[in-house]
C-alpha atoms as a PDB file:
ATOM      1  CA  UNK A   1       1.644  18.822 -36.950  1.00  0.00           C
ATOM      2  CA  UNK A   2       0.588  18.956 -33.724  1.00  0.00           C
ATOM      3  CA  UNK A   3       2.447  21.084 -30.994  1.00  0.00           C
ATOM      4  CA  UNK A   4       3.141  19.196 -27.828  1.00  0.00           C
ATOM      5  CA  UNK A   5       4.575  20.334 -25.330  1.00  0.00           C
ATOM      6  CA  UNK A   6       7.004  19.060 -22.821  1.00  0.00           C
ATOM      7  CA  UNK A   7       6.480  18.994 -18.899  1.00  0.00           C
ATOM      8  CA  UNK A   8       8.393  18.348 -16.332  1.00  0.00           C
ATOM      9  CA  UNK A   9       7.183  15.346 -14.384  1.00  0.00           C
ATOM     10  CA  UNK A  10       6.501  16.783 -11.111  1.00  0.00           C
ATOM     11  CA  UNK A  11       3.583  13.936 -10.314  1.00  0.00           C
ATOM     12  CA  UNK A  12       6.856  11.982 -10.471  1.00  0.00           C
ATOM     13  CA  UNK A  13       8.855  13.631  -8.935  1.00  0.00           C
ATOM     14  CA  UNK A  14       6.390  13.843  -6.062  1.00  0.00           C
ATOM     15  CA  UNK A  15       6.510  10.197  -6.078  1.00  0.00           C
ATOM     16  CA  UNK A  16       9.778   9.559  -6.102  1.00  0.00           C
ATOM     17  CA  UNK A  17      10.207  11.965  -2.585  1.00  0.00           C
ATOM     18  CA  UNK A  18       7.255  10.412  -0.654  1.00  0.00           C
ATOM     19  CA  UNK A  19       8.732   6.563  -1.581  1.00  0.00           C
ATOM     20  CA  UNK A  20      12.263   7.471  -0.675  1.00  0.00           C
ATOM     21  CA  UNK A  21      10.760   9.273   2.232  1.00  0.00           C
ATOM     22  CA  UNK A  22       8.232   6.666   3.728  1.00  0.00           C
ATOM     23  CA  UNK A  23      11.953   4.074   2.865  1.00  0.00           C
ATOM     24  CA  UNK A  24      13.782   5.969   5.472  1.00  0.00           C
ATOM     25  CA  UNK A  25      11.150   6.867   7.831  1.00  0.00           C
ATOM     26  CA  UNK A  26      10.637   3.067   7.922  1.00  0.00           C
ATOM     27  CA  UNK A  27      14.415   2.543   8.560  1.00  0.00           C
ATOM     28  CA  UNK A  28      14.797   4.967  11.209  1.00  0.00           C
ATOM     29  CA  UNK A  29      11.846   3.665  13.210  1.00  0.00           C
ATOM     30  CA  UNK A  30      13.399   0.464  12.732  1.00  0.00           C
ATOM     31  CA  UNK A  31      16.797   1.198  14.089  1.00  0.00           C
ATOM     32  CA  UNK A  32      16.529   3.984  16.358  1.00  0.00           C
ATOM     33  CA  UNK A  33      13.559   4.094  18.064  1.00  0.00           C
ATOM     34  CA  UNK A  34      13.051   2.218  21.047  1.00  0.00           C
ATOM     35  CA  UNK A  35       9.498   1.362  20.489  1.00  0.00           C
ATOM     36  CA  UNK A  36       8.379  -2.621  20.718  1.00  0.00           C
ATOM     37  CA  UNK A  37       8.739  -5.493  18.031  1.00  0.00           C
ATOM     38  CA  UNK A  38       5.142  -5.344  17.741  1.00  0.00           C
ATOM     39  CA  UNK A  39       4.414  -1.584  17.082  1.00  0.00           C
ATOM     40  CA  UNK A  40       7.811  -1.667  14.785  1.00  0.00           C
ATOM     41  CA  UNK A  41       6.095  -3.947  12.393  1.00  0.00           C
ATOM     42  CA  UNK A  42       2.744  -2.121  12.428  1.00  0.00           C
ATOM     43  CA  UNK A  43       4.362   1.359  11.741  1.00  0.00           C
ATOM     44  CA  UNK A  44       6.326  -0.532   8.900  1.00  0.00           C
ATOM     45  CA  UNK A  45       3.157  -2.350   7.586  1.00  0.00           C
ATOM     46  CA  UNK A  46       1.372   0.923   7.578  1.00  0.00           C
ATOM     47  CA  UNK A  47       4.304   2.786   5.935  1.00  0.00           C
ATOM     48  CA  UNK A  48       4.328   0.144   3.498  1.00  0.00           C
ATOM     49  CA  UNK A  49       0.496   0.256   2.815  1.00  0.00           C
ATOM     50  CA  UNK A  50       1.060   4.221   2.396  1.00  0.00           C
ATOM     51  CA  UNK A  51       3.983   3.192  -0.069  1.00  0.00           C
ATOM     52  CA  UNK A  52       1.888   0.856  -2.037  1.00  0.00           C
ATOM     53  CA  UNK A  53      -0.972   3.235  -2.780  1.00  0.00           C
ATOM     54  CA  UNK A  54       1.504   6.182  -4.104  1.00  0.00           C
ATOM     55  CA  UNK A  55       3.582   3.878  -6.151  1.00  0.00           C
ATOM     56  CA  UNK A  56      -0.047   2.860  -7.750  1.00  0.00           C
ATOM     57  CA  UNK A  57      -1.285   6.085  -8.349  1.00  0.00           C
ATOM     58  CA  UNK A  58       1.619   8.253  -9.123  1.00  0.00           C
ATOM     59  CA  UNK A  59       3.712   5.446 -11.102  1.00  0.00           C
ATOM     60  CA  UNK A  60       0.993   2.827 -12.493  1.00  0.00           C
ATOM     61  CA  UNK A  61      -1.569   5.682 -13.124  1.00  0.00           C
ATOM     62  CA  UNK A  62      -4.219   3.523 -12.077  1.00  0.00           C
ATOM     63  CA  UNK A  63      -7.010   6.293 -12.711  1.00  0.00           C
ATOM     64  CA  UNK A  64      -5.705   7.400 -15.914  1.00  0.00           C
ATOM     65  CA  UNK A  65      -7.851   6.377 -18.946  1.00  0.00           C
ATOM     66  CA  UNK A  66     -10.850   5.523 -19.757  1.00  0.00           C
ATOM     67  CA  UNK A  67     -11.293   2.302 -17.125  1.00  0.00           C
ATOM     68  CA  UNK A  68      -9.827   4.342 -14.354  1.00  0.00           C
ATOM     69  CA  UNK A  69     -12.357   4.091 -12.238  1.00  0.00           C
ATOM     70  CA  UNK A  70     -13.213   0.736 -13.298  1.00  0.00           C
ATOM     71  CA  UNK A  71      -9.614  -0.287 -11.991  1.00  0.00           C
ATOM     72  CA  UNK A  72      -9.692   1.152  -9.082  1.00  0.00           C
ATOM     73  CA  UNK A  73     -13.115  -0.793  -8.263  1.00  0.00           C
ATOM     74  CA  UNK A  74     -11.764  -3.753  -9.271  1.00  0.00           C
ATOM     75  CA  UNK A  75      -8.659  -3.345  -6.920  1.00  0.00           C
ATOM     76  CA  UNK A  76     -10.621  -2.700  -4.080  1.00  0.00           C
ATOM     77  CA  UNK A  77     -12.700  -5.833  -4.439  1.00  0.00           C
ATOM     78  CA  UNK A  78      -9.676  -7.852  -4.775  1.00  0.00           C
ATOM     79  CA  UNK A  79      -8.063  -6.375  -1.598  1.00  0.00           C
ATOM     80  CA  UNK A  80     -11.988  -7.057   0.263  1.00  0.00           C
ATOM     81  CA  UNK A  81     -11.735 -10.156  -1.214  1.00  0.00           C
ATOM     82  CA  UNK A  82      -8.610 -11.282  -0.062  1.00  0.00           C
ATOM     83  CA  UNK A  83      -8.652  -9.642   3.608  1.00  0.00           C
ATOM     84  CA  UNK A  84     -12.021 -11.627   3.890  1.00  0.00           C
ATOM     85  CA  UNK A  85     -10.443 -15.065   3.203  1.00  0.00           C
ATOM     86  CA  UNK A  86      -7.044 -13.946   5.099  1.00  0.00           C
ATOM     87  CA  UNK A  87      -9.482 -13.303   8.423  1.00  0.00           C
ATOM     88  CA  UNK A  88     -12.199 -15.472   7.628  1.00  0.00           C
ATOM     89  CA  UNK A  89      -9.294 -18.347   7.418  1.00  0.00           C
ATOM     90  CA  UNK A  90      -7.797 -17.346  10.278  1.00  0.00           C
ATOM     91  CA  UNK A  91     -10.941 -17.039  12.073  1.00  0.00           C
ATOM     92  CA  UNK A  92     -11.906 -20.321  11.253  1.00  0.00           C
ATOM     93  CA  UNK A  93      -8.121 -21.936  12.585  1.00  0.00           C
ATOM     94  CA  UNK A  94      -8.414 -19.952  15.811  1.00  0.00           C
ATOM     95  CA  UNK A  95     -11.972 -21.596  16.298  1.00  0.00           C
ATOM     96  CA  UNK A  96     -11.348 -24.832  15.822  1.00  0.00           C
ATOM     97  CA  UNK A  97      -8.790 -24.997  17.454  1.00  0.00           C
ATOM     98  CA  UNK A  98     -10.363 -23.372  20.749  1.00  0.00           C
ATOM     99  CA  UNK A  99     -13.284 -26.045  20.379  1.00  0.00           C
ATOM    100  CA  UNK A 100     -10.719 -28.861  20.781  1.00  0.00           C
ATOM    101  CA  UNK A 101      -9.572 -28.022  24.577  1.00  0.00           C
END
């Protein structure tokens, strides 16, 4: 029999306190600073983006394995991929629709 041994799950943990933390840092910029709509929803979107990247690293173990790093390439060039036809499609609308006046 093999021994194993039981740790605590302090990568969790960790987790855990930076998403409830980045939840109500997002709230209280939200609803009590006085900053604009504008730079609200940036601070939130970049809170979020923070959020996003812990809950896949500390939660999904993305790297963990043998394909880690083969995920984590893959993720990127879906995220490339879909900024580039978010702008590129948003490029193209604003263009067009410039040319017409």
């Amino acid at each position: 029999m093999s021994a194993k041994t039981h740790r605590f799950p302090w990568n969790l943990l960790v987790g855990y306190v930076l998403s409830v933390a980045l939840t109500l840092l997002a709230v209280f910029v939200s609803f009590n600073t006085d900053f604009s709509s504008n730079v609200i929803l940036w601070v939130i979107g970049i809170l979020a983006l923070f959020q996003a990247i812990i809950q896949l690293f500390m939660f999904m173990h993305v790297t963990e394995g043998k394909e880690g790093i083969i995920n984590v390439i893959n993720m990127v060039n879906s995220i490339i991929l879909a900024l580039i036809i978010v702008f590129g499609s948003i490029w193209v609308l604003t263009s067009g629709h410039a040319s017409m006046h």
